[in-house]
C-alpha atoms as a PDB file:
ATOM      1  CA  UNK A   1      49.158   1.894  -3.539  1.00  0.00           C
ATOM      2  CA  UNK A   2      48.222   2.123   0.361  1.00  0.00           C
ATOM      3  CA  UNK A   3      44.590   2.814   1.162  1.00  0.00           C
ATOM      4  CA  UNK A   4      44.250   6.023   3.032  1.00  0.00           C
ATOM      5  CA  UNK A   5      41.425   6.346   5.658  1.00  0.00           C
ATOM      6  CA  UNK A   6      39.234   8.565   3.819  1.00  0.00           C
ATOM      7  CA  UNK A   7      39.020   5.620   1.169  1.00  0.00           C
ATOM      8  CA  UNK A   8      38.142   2.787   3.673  1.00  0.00           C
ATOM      9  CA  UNK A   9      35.813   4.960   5.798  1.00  0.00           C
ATOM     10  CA  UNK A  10      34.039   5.720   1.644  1.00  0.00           C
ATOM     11  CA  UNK A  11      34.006   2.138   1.151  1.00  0.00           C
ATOM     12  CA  UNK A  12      32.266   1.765   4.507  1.00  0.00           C
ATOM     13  CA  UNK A  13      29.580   4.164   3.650  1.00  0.00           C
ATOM     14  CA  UNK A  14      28.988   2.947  -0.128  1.00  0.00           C
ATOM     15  CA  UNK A  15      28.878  -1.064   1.080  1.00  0.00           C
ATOM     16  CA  UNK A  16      26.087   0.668   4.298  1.00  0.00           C
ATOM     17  CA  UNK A  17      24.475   2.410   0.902  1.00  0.00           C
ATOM     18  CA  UNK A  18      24.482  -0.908  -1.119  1.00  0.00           C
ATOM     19  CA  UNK A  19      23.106  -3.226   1.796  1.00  0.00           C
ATOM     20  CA  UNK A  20      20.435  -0.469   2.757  1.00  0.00           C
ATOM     21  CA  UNK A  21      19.106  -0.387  -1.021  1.00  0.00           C
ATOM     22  CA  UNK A  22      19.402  -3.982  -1.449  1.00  0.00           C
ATOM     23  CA  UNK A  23      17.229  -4.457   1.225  1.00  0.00           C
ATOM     24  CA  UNK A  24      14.347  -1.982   0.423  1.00  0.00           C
ATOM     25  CA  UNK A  25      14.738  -3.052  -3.762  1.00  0.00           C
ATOM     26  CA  UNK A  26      13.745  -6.746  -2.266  1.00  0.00           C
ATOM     27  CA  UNK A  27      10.941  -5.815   0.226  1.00  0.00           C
ATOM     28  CA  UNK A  28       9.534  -3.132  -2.434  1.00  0.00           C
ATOM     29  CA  UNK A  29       9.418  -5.682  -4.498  1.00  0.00           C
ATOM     30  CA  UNK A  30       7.817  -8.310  -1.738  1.00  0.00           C
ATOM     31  CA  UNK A  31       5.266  -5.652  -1.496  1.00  0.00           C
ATOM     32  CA  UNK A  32       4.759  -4.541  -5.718  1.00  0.00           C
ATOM     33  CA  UNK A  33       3.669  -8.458  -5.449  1.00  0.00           C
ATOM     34  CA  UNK A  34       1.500  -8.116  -2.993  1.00  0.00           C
ATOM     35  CA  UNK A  35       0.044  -5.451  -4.494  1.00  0.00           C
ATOM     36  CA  UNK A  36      -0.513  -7.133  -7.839  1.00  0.00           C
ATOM     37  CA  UNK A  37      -2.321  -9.847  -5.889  1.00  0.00           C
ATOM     38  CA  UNK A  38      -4.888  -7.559  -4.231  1.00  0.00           C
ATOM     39  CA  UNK A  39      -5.779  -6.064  -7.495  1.00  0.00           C
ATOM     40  CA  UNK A  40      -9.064  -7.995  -8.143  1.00  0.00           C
ATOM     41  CA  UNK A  41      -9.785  -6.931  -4.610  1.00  0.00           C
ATOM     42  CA  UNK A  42      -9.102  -3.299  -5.318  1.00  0.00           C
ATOM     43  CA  UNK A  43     -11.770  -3.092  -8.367  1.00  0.00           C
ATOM     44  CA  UNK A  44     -13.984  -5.274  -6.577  1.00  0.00           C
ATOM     45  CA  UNK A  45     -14.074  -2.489  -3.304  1.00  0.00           C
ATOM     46  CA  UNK A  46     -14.451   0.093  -5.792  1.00  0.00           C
ATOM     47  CA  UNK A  47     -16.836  -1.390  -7.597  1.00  0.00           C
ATOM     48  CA  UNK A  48     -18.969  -2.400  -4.305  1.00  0.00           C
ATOM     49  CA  UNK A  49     -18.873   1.255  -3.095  1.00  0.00           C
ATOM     50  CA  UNK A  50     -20.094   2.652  -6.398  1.00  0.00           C
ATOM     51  CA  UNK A  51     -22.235   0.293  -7.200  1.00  0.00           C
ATOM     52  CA  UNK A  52     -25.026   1.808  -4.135  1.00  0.00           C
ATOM     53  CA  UNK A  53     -24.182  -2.167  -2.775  1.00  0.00           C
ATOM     54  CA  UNK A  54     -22.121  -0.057   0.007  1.00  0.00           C
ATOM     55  CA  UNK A  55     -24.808   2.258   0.755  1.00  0.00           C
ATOM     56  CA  UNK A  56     -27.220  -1.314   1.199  1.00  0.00           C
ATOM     57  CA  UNK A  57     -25.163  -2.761   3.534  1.00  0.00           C
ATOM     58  CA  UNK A  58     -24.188   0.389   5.533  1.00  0.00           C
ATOM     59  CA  UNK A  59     -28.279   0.932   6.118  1.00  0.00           C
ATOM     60  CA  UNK A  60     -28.585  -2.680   6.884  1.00  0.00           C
ATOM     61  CA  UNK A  61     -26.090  -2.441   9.737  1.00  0.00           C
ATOM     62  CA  UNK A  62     -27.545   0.648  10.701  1.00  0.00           C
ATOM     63  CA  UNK A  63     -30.434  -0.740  10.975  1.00  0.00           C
ATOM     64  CA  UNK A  64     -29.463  -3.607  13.151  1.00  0.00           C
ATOM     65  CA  UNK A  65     -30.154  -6.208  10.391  1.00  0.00           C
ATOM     66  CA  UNK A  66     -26.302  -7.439  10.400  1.00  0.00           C
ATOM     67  CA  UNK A  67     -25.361  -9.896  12.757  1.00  0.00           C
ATOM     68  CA  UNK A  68     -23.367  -7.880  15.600  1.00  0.00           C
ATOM     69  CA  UNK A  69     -21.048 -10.469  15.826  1.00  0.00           C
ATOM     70  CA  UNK A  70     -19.667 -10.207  11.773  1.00  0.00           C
ATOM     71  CA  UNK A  71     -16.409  -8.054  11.338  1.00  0.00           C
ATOM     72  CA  UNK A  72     -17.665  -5.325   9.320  1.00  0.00           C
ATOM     73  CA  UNK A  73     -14.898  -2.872   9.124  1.00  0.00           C
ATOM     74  CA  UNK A  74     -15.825  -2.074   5.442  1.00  0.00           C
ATOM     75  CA  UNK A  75     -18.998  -1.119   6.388  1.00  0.00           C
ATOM     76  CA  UNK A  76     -17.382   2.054   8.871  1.00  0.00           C
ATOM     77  CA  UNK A  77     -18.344   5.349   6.760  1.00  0.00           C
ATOM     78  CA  UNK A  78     -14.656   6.663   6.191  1.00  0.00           C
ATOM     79  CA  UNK A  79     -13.128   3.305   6.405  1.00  0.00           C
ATOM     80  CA  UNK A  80     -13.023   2.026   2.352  1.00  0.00           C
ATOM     81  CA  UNK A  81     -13.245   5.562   1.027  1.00  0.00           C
ATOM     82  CA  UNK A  82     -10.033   6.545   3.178  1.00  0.00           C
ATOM     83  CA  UNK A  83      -8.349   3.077   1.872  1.00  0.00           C
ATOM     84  CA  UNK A  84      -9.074   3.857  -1.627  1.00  0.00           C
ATOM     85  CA  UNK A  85      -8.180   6.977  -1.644  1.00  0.00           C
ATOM     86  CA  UNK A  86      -4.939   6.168  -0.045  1.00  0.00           C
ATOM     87  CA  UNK A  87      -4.457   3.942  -2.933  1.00  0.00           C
ATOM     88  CA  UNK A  88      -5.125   6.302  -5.073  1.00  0.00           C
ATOM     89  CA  UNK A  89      -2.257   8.595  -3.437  1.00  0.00           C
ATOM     90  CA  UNK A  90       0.032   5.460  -3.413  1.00  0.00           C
ATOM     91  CA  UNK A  91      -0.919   4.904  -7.186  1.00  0.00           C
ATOM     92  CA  UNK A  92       0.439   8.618  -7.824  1.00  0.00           C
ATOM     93  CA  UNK A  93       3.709   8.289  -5.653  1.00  0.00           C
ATOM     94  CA  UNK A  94       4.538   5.305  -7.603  1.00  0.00           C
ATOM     95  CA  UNK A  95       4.080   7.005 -10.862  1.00  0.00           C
ATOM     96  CA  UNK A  96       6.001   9.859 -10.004  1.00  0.00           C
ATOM     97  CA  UNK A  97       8.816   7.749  -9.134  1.00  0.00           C
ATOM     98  CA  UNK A  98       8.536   6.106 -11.895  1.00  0.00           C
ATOM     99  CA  UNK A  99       8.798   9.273 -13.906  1.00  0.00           C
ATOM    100  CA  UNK A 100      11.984  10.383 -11.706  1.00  0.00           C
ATOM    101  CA  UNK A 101      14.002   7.568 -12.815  1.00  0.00           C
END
């Protein structure tokens, strides 16, 4: 049997398809471990900002009690509600993916 060029150029594509879903299988699950890992931190930011701790700090800083010099980013007023609300849209995405397979 000879190999025509429509099978060589389907090969082509299918081995491109196979590399390019090998490659994001291993880095999504690089970054599913990740993930797992900052777990602890996740509950512990949510538990921070609704706890009232947040709100402490925040008028601390705003106050000019916090040393200028300490990286603060949680403290910035959108900054950990954005982040956990973007995990709480990654959360979903996941899910229905899961539920698509």
């Amino acid at each position: 049997m000879a190999l025509n060029e429509y099978t060589i150029q389907r090969i082509v594509a299918m081995e491109a398809a196979f590399d390019r879903t090998a490659l994001a299988v291993q880095m999504l699950e690089a970054a599913l471990d990740t993930y797992e890992t900052v777990k602890v931190d996740i509950d512990r930011l949510t538990d921070y900002l609704e706890s009232g701790a947040w709100r402490e700090d925040f008028e601390a800083d705003e106050a000019g009690l916090v040393p200028g010099d300490l990286k603060r980013g949680v403290l910035s007023e959108d900054g950990l509600y954005n982040l956990l609300a973007d995990i709480v849209r990654v959360n979903e995405h996941l899910q229905e993916l899961v539920d698509e397979a």
